[in-house]
C-alpha atoms as a PDB file:
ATOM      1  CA  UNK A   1     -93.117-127.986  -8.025  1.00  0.00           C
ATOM      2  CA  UNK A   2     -93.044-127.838  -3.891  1.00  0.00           C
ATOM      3  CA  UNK A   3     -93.908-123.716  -2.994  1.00  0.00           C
ATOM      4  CA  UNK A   4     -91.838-122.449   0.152  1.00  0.00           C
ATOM      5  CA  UNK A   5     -94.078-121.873   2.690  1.00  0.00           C
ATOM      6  CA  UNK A   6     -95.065-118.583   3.954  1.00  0.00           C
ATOM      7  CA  UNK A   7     -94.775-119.037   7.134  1.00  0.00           C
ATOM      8  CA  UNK A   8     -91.255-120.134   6.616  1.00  0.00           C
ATOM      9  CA  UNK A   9     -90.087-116.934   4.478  1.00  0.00           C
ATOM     10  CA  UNK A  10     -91.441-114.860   7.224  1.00  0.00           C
ATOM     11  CA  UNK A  11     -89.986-116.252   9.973  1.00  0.00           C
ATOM     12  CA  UNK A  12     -86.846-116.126   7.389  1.00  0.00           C
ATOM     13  CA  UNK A  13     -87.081-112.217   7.537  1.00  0.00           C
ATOM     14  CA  UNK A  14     -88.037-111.610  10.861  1.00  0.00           C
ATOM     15  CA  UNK A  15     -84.732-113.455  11.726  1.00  0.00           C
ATOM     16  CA  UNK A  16     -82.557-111.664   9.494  1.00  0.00           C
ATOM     17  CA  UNK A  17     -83.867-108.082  10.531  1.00  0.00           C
ATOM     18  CA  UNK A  18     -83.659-109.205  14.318  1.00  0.00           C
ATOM     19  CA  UNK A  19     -79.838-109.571  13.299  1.00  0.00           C
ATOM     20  CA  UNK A  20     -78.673-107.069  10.997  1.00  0.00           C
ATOM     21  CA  UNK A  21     -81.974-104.317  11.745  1.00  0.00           C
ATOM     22  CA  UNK A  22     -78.952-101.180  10.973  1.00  0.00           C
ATOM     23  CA  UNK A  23     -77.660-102.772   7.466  1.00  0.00           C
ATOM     24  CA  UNK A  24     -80.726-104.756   6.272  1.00  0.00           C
ATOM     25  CA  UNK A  25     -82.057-103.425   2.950  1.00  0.00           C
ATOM     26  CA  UNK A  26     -85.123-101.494   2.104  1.00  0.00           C
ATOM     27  CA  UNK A  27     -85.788-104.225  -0.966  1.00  0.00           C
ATOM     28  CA  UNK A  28     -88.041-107.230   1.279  1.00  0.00           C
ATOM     29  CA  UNK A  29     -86.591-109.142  -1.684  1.00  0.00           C
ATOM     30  CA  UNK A  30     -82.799-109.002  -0.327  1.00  0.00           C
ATOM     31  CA  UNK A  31     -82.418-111.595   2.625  1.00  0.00           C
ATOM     32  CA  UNK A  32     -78.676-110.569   2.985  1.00  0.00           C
ATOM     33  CA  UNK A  33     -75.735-108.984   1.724  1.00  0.00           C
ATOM     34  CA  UNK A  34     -72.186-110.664   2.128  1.00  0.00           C
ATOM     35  CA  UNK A  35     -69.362-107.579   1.303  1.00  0.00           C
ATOM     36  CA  UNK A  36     -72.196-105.942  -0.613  1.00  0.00           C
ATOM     37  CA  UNK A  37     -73.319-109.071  -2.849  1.00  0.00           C
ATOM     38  CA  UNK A  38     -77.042-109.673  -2.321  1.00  0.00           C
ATOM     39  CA  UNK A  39     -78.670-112.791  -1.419  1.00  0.00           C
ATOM     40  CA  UNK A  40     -82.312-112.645  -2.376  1.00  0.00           C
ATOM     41  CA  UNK A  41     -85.414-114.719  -1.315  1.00  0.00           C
ATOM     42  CA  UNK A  42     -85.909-116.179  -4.406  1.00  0.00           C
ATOM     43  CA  UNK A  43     -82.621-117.729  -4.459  1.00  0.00           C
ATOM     44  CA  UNK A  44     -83.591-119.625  -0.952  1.00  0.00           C
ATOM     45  CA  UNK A  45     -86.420-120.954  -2.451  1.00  0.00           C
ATOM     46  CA  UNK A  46     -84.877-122.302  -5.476  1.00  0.00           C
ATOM     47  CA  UNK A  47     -82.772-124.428  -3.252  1.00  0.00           C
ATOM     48  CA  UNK A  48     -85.311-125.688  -1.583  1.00  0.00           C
ATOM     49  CA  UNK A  49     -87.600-125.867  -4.604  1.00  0.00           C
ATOM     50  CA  UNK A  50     -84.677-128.376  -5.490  1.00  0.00           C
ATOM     51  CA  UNK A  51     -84.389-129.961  -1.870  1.00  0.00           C
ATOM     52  CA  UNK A  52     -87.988-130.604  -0.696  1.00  0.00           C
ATOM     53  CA  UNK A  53     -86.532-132.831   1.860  1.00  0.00           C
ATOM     54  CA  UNK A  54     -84.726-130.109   3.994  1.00  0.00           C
ATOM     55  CA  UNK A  55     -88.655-128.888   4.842  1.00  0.00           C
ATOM     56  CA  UNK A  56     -90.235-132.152   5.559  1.00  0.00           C
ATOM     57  CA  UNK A  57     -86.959-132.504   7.861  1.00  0.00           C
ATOM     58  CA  UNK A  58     -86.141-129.399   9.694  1.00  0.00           C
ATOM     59  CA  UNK A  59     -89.360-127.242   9.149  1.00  0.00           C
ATOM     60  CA  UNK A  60     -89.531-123.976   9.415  1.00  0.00           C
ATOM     61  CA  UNK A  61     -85.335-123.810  10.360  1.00  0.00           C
ATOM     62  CA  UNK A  62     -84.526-125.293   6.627  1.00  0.00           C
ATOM     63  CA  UNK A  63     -84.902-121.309   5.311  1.00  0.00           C
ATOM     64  CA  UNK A  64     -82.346-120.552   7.736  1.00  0.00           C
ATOM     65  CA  UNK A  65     -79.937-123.494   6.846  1.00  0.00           C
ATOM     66  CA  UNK A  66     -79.781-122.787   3.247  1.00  0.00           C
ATOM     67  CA  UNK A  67     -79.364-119.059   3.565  1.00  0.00           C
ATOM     68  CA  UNK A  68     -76.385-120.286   5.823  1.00  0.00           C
ATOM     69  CA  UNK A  69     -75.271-122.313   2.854  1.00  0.00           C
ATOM     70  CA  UNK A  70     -75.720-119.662   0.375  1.00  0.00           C
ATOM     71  CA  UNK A  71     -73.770-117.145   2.479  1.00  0.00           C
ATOM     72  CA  UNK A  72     -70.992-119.753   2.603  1.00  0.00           C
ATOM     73  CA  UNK A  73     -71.006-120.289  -1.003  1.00  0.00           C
ATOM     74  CA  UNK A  74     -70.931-116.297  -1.868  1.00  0.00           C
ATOM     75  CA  UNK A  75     -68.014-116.405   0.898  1.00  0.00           C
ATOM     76  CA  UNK A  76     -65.689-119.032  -1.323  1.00  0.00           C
ATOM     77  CA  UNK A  77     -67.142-117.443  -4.969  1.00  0.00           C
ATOM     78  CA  UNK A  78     -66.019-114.102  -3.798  1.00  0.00           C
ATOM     79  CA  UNK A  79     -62.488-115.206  -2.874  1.00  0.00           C
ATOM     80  CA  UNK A  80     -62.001-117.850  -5.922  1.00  0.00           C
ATOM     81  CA  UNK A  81     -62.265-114.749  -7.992  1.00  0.00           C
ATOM     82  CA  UNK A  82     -60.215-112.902  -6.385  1.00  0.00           C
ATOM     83  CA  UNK A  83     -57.584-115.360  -7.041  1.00  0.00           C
ATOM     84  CA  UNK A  84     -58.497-115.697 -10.385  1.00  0.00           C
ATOM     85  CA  UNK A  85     -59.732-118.607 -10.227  1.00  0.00           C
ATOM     86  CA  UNK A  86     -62.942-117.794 -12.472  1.00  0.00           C
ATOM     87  CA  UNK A  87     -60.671-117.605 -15.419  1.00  0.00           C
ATOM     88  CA  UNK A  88     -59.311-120.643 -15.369  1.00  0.00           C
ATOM     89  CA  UNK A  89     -60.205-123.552 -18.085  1.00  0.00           C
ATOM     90  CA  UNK A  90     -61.128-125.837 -15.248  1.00  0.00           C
ATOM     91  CA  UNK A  91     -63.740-123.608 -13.876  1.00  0.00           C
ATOM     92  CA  UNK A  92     -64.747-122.164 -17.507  1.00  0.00           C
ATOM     93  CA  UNK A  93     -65.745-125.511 -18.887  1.00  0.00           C
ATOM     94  CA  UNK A  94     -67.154-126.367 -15.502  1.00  0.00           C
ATOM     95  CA  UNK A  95     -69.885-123.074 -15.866  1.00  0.00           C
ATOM     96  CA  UNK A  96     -70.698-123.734 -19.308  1.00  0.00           C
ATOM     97  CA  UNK A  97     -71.664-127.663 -18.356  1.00  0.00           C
ATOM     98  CA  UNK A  98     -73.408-126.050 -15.862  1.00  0.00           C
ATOM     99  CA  UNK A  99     -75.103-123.399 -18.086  1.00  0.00           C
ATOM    100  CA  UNK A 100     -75.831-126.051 -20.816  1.00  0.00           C
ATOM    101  CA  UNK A 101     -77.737-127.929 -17.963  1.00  0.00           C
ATOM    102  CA  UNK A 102     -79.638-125.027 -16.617  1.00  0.00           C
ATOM    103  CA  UNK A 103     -81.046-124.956 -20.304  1.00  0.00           C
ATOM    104  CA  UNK A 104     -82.069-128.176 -20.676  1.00  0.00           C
ATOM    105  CA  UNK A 105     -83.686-128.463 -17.612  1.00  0.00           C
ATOM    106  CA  UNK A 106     -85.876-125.559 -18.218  1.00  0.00           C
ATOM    107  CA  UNK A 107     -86.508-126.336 -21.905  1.00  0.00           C
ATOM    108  CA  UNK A 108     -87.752-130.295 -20.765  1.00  0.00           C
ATOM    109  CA  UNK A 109     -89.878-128.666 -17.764  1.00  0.00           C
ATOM    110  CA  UNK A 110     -91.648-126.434 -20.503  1.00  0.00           C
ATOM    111  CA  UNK A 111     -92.315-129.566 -22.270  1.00  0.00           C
ATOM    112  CA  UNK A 112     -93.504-131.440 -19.496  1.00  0.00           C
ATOM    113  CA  UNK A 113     -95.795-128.760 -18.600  1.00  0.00           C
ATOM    114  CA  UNK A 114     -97.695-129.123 -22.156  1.00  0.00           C
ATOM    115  CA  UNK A 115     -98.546-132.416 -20.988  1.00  0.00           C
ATOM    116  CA  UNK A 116    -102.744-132.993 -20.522  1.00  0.00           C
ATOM    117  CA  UNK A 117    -103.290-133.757 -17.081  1.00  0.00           C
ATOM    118  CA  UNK A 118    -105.891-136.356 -16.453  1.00  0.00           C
ATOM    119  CA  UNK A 119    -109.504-136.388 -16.252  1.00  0.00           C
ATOM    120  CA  UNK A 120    -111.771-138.499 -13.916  1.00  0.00           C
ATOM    121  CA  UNK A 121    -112.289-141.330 -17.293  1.00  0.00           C
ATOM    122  CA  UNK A 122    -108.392-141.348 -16.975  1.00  0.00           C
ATOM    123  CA  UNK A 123    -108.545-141.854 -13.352  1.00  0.00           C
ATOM    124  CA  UNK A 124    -111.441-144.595 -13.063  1.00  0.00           C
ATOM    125  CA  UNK A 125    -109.558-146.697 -15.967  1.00  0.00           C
ATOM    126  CA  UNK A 126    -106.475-146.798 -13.892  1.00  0.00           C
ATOM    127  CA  UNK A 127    -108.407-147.550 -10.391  1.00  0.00           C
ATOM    128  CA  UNK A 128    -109.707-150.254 -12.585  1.00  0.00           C
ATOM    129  CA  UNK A 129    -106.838-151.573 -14.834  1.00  0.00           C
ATOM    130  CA  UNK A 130    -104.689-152.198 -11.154  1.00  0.00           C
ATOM    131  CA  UNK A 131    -106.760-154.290  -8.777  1.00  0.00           C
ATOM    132  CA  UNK A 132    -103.152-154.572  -6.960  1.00  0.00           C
ATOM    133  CA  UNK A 133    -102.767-151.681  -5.871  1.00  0.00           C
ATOM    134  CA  UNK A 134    -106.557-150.627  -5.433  1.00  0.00           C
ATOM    135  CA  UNK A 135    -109.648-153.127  -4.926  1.00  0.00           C
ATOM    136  CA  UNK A 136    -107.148-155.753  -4.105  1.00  0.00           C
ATOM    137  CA  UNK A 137    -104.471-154.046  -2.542  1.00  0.00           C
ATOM    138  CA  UNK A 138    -102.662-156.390  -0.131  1.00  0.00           C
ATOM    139  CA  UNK A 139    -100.092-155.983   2.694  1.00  0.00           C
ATOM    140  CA  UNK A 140     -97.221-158.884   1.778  1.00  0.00           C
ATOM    141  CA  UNK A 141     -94.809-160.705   4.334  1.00  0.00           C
ATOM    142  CA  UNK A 142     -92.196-161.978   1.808  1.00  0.00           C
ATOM    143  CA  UNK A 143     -88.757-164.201   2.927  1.00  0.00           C
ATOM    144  CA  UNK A 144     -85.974-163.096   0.774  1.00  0.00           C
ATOM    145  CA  UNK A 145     -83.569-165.292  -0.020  1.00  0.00           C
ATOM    146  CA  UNK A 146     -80.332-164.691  -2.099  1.00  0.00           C
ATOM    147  CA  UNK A 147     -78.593-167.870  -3.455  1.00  0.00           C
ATOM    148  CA  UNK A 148     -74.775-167.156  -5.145  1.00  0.00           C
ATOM    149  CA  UNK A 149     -74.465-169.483  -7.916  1.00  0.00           C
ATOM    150  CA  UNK A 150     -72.848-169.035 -11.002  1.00  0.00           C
ATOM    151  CA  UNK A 151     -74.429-168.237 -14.104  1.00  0.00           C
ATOM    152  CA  UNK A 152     -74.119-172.024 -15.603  1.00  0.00           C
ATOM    153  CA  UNK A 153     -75.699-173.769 -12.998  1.00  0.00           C
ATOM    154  CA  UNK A 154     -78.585-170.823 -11.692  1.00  0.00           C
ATOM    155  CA  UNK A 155     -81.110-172.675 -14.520  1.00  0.00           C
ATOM    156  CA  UNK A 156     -81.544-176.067 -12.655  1.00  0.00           C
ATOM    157  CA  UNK A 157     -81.297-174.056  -9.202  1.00  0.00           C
ATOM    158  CA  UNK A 158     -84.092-171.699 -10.366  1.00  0.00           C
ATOM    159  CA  UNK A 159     -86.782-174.204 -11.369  1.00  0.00           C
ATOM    160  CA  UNK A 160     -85.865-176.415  -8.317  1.00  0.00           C
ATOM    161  CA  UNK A 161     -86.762-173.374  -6.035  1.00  0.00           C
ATOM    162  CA  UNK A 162     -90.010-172.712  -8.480  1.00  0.00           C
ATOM    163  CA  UNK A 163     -90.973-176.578  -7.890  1.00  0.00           C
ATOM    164  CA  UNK A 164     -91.329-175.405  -3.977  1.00  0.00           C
ATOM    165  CA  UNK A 165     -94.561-175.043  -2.389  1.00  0.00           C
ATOM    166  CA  UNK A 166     -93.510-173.765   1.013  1.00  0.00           C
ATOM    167  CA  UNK A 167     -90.944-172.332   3.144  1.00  0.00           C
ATOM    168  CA  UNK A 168     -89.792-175.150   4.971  1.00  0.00           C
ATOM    169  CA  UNK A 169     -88.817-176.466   1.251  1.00  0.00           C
ATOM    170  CA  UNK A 170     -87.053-173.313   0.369  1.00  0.00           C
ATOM    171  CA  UNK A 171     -84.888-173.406   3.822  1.00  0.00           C
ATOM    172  CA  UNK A 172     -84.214-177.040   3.280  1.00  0.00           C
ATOM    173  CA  UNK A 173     -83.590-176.477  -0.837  1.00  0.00           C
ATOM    174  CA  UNK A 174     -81.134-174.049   0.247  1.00  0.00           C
ATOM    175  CA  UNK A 175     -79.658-175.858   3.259  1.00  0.00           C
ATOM    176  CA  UNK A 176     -78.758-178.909   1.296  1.00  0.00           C
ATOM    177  CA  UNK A 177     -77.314-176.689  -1.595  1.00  0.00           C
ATOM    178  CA  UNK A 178     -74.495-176.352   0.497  1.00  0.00           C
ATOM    179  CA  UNK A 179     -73.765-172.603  -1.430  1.00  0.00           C
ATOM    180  CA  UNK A 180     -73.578-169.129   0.251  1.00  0.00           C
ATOM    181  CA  UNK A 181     -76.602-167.538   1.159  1.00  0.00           C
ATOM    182  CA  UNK A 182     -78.512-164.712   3.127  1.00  0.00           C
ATOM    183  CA  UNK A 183     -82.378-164.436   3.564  1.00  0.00           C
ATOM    184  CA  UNK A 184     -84.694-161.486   5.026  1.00  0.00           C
ATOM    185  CA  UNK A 185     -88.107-161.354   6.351  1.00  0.00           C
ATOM    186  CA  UNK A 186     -89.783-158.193   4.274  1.00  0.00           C
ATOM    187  CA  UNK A 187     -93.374-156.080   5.334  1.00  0.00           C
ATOM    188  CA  UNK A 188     -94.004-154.482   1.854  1.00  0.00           C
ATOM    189  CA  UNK A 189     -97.164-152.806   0.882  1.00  0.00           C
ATOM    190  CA  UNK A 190     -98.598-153.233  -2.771  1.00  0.00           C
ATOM    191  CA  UNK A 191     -97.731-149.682  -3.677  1.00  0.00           C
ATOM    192  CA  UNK A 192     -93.955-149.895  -2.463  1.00  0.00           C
ATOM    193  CA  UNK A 193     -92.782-152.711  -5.004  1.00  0.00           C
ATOM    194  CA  UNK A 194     -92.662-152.075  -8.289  1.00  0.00           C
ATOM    195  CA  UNK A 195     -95.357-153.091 -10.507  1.00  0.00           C
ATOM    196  CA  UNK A 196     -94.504-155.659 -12.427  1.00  0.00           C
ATOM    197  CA  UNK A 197     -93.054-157.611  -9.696  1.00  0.00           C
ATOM    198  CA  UNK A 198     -96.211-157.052  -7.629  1.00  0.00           C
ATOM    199  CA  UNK A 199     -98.361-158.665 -10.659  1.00  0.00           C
ATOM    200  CA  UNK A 200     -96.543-161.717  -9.927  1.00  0.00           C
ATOM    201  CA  UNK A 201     -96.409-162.015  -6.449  1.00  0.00           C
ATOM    202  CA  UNK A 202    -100.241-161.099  -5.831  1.00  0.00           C
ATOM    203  CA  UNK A 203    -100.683-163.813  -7.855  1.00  0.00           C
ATOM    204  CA  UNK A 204     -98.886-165.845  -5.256  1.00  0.00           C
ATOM    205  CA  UNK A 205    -100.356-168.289  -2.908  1.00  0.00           C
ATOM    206  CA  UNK A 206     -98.547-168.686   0.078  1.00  0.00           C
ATOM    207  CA  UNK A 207     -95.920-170.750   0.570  1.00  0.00           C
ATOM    208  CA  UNK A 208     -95.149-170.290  -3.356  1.00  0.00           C
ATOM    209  CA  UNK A 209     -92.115-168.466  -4.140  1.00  0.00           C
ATOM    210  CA  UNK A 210     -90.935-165.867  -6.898  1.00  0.00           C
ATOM    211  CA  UNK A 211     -87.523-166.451  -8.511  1.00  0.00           C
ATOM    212  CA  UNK A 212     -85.564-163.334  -9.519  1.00  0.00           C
ATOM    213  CA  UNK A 213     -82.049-164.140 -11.608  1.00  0.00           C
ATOM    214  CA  UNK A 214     -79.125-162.073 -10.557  1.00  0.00           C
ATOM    215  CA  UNK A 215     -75.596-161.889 -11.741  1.00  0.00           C
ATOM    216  CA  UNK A 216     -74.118-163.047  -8.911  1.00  0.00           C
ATOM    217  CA  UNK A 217     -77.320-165.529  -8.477  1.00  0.00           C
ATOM    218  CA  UNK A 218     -81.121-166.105  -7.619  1.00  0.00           C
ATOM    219  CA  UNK A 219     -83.239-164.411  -5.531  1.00  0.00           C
ATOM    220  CA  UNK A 220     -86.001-166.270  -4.304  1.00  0.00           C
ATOM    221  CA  UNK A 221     -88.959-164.274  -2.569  1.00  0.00           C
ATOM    222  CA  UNK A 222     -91.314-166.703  -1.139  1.00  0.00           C
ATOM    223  CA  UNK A 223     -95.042-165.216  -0.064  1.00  0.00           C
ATOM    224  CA  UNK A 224     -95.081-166.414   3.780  1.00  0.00           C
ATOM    225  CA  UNK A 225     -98.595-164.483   4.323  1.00  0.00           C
ATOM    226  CA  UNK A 226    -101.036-161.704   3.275  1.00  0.00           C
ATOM    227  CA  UNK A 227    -103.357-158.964   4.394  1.00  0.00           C
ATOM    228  CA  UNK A 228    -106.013-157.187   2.501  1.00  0.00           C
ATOM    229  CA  UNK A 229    -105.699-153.577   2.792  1.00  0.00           C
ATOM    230  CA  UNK A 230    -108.168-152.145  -0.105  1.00  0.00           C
ATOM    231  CA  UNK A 231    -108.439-148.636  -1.037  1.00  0.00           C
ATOM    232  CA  UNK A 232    -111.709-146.873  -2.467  1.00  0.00           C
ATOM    233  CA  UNK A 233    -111.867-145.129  -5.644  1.00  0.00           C
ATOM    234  CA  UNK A 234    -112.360-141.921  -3.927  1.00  0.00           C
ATOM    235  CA  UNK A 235    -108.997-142.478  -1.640  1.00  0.00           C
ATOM    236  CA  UNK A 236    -107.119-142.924  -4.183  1.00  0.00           C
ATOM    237  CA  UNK A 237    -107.736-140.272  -6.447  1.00  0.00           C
ATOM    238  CA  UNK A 238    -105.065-138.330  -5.136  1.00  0.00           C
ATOM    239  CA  UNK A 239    -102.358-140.747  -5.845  1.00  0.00           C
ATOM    240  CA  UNK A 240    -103.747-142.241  -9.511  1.00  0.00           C
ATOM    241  CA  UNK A 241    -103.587-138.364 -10.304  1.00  0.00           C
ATOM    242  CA  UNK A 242     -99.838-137.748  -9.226  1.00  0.00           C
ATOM    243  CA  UNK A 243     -98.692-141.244 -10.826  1.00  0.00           C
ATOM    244  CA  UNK A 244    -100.309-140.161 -14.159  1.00  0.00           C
ATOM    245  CA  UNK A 245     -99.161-136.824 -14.083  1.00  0.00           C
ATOM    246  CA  UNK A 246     -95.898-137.617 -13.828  1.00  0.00           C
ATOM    247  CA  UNK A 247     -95.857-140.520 -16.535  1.00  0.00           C
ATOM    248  CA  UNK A 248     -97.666-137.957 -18.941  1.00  0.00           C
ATOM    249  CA  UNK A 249     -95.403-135.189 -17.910  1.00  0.00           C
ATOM    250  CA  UNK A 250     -92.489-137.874 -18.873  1.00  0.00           C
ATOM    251  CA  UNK A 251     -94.041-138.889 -22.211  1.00  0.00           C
ATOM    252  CA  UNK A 252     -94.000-135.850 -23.317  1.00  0.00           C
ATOM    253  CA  UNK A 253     -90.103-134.848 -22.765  1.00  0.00           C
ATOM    254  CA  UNK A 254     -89.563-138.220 -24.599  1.00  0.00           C
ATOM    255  CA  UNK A 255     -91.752-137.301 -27.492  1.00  0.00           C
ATOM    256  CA  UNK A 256     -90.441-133.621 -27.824  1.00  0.00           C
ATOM    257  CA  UNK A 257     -86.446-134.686 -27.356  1.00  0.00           C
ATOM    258  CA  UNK A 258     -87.093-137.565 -30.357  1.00  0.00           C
ATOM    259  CA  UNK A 259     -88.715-134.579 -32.353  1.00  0.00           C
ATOM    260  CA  UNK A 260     -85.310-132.278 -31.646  1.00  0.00           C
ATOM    261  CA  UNK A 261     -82.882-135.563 -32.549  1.00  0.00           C
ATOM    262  CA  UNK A 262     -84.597-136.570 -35.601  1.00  0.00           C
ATOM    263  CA  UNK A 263     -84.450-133.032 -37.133  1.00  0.00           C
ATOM    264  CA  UNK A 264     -80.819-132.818 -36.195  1.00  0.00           C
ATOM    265  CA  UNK A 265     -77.397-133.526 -37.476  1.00  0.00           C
ATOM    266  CA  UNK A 266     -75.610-135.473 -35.128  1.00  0.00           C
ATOM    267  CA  UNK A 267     -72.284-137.296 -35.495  1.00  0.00           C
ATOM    268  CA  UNK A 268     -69.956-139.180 -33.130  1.00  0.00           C
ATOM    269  CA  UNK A 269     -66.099-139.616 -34.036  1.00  0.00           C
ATOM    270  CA  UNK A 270     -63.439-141.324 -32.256  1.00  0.00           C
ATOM    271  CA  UNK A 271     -64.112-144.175 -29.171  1.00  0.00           C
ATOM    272  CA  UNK A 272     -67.688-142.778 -28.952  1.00  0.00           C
ATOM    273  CA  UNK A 273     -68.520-143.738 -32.627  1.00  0.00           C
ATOM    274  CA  UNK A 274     -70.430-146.545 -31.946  1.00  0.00           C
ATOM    275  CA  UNK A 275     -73.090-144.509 -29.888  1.00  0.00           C
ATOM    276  CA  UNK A 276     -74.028-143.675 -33.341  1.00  0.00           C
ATOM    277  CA  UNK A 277     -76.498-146.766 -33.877  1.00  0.00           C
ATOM    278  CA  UNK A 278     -77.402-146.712 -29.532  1.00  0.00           C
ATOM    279  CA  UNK A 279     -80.588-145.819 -28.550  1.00  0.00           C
ATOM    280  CA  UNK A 280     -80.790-142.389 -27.565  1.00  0.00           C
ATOM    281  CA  UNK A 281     -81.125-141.508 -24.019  1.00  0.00           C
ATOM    282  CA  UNK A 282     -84.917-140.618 -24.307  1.00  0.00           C
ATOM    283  CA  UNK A 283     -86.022-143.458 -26.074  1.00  0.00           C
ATOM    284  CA  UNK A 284     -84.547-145.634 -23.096  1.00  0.00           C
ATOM    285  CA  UNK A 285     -85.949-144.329 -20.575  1.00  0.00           C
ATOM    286  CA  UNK A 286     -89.240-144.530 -22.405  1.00  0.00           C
ATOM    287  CA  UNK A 287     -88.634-147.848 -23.026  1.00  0.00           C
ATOM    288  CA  UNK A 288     -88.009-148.942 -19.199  1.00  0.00           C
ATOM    289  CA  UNK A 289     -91.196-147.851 -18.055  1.00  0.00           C
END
């Protein structure tokens, strides 16, 4: 979880006081007041607790910008209940999805935090178990090339572009198809694809290409060169950390939502009876890592 800076906060209250030094509260937790609702600090942060983006991009001004926002927000809250609309069915079922949400969220971030984080063994054994992104980490120059085809006939087109051994065959393959196309030149890193298509293509010489099947076609990524770009044990402690944090943190909102489902009744009538024998959403996602 990203902590607002301090710096920010204070330059947060040293703005609001500059402006409004007569009507400002004594509480240094109330960073305004908007026809006598408060707007509190900790509300500011918990937007951008949920945008870390709006720091790395505007700084110290991204305090500033959400108060803005929230003041705008209290504006339109005040006057859709003064209009009634807060008692509407709309707007009732609305705050209850919402309040349902707010729930769950904190429930699966209590489990998450019960999660082990990992020790140096756990650390080394990863370094280890992925020379692809560590000890052999390469930088890859990779020609895309997307091939529409239909689904009958992408077989025989697939393991004619697999038979290639360079990129003049590919271009020429392709030419002489006579079907629509579009190619790229990519400059990926090891660490920005995902990792099971970076097994395969570090496994790549080049001038050998990777065929992906699409529905609309192939994609044919063909390994024009290489450059090593290793990273030490040490350097990328850091990162091993965060990635198996994260998975661990996952795991075990996976493992604790199967424990809530399997000790519960649950039944599904109507259209959505079939979801009865579906995977549940937890299981899936633990599945597609």
């Amino acid at each position: 979880m990203r902590v607002f800076k301090v710096g920010s906060l204070s330059l947060l209250m040293v703005l609001l006081a500059a402006c409004n030094r007569e009507t400002a509260p004594a509480d240094g937790q109330i960073v305004a007041q908007v026809n006598g609702s408060e707007i509190s600090v900790h509300q500011v942060q918990t937007v951008l607790q949920r945008q870390p983006a709006l720091s790395s991009q505007l700084g110290e001004a991204a305090g500033e910008k959400v108060l803005q926002g929230l003041v705008e927000q209290e504006l339109a809250a005040q006057a859709a209940r003064d209009q009634k609309l807060d008692k509407s069915p709309k707007v009732l079922q609305a705050m209850e999805l919402a309040k349902r949400e707010v729930l769950a969220r904190e429930y699966q971030d209590r489990l998450a935090d019960k999660a082990v984080p990992p020790d140096t063994a756990d650390i080394d054994r990863y370094y280890d178990e992925h020379p692809e992104l560590f000890k052999e980490r390469r930088q890859y120059v990779i020609q895309e090339t997307a091939l529409t085809v239909s689904p009958a006939d992408a077989p025989t087109w697939r393991d004619r572009a697999k038979a290639t051994t360079s990129l003049a065959e590919v271009t020429e393959l392709v030419r002489a198809s006579g079907l629509p196309t579009s190619s790229r030149e990519m400059v990926e890193w090891a660490e920005s694809l995902p990792l099971g298509l970076l097994k395969q293509i570090s496994q790549l010489q080049p001038g050998q290409s990777l065929v992906l099947e699409r529905p609309n076609g192939l994609v044919i990524g063909t390994l024009v060169r290489s450059e090593p770009g290793s990273v030490n044990r040490r350097d990328a402690a850091q990162a091993i950390q965060t990635v198996l944090t994260n998975q661990r943190r996952r795991d075990a909102v996976v493992k604790g939502m199967e424990t809530l489902r399997q000790g519960a009744k649950i039944q599904f009538f109507g259209q959505f009876a079939s979801a009865a024998s579906a995977p549940s959403a937890s299981a899936a996602a633990s599945a597609a890592r």
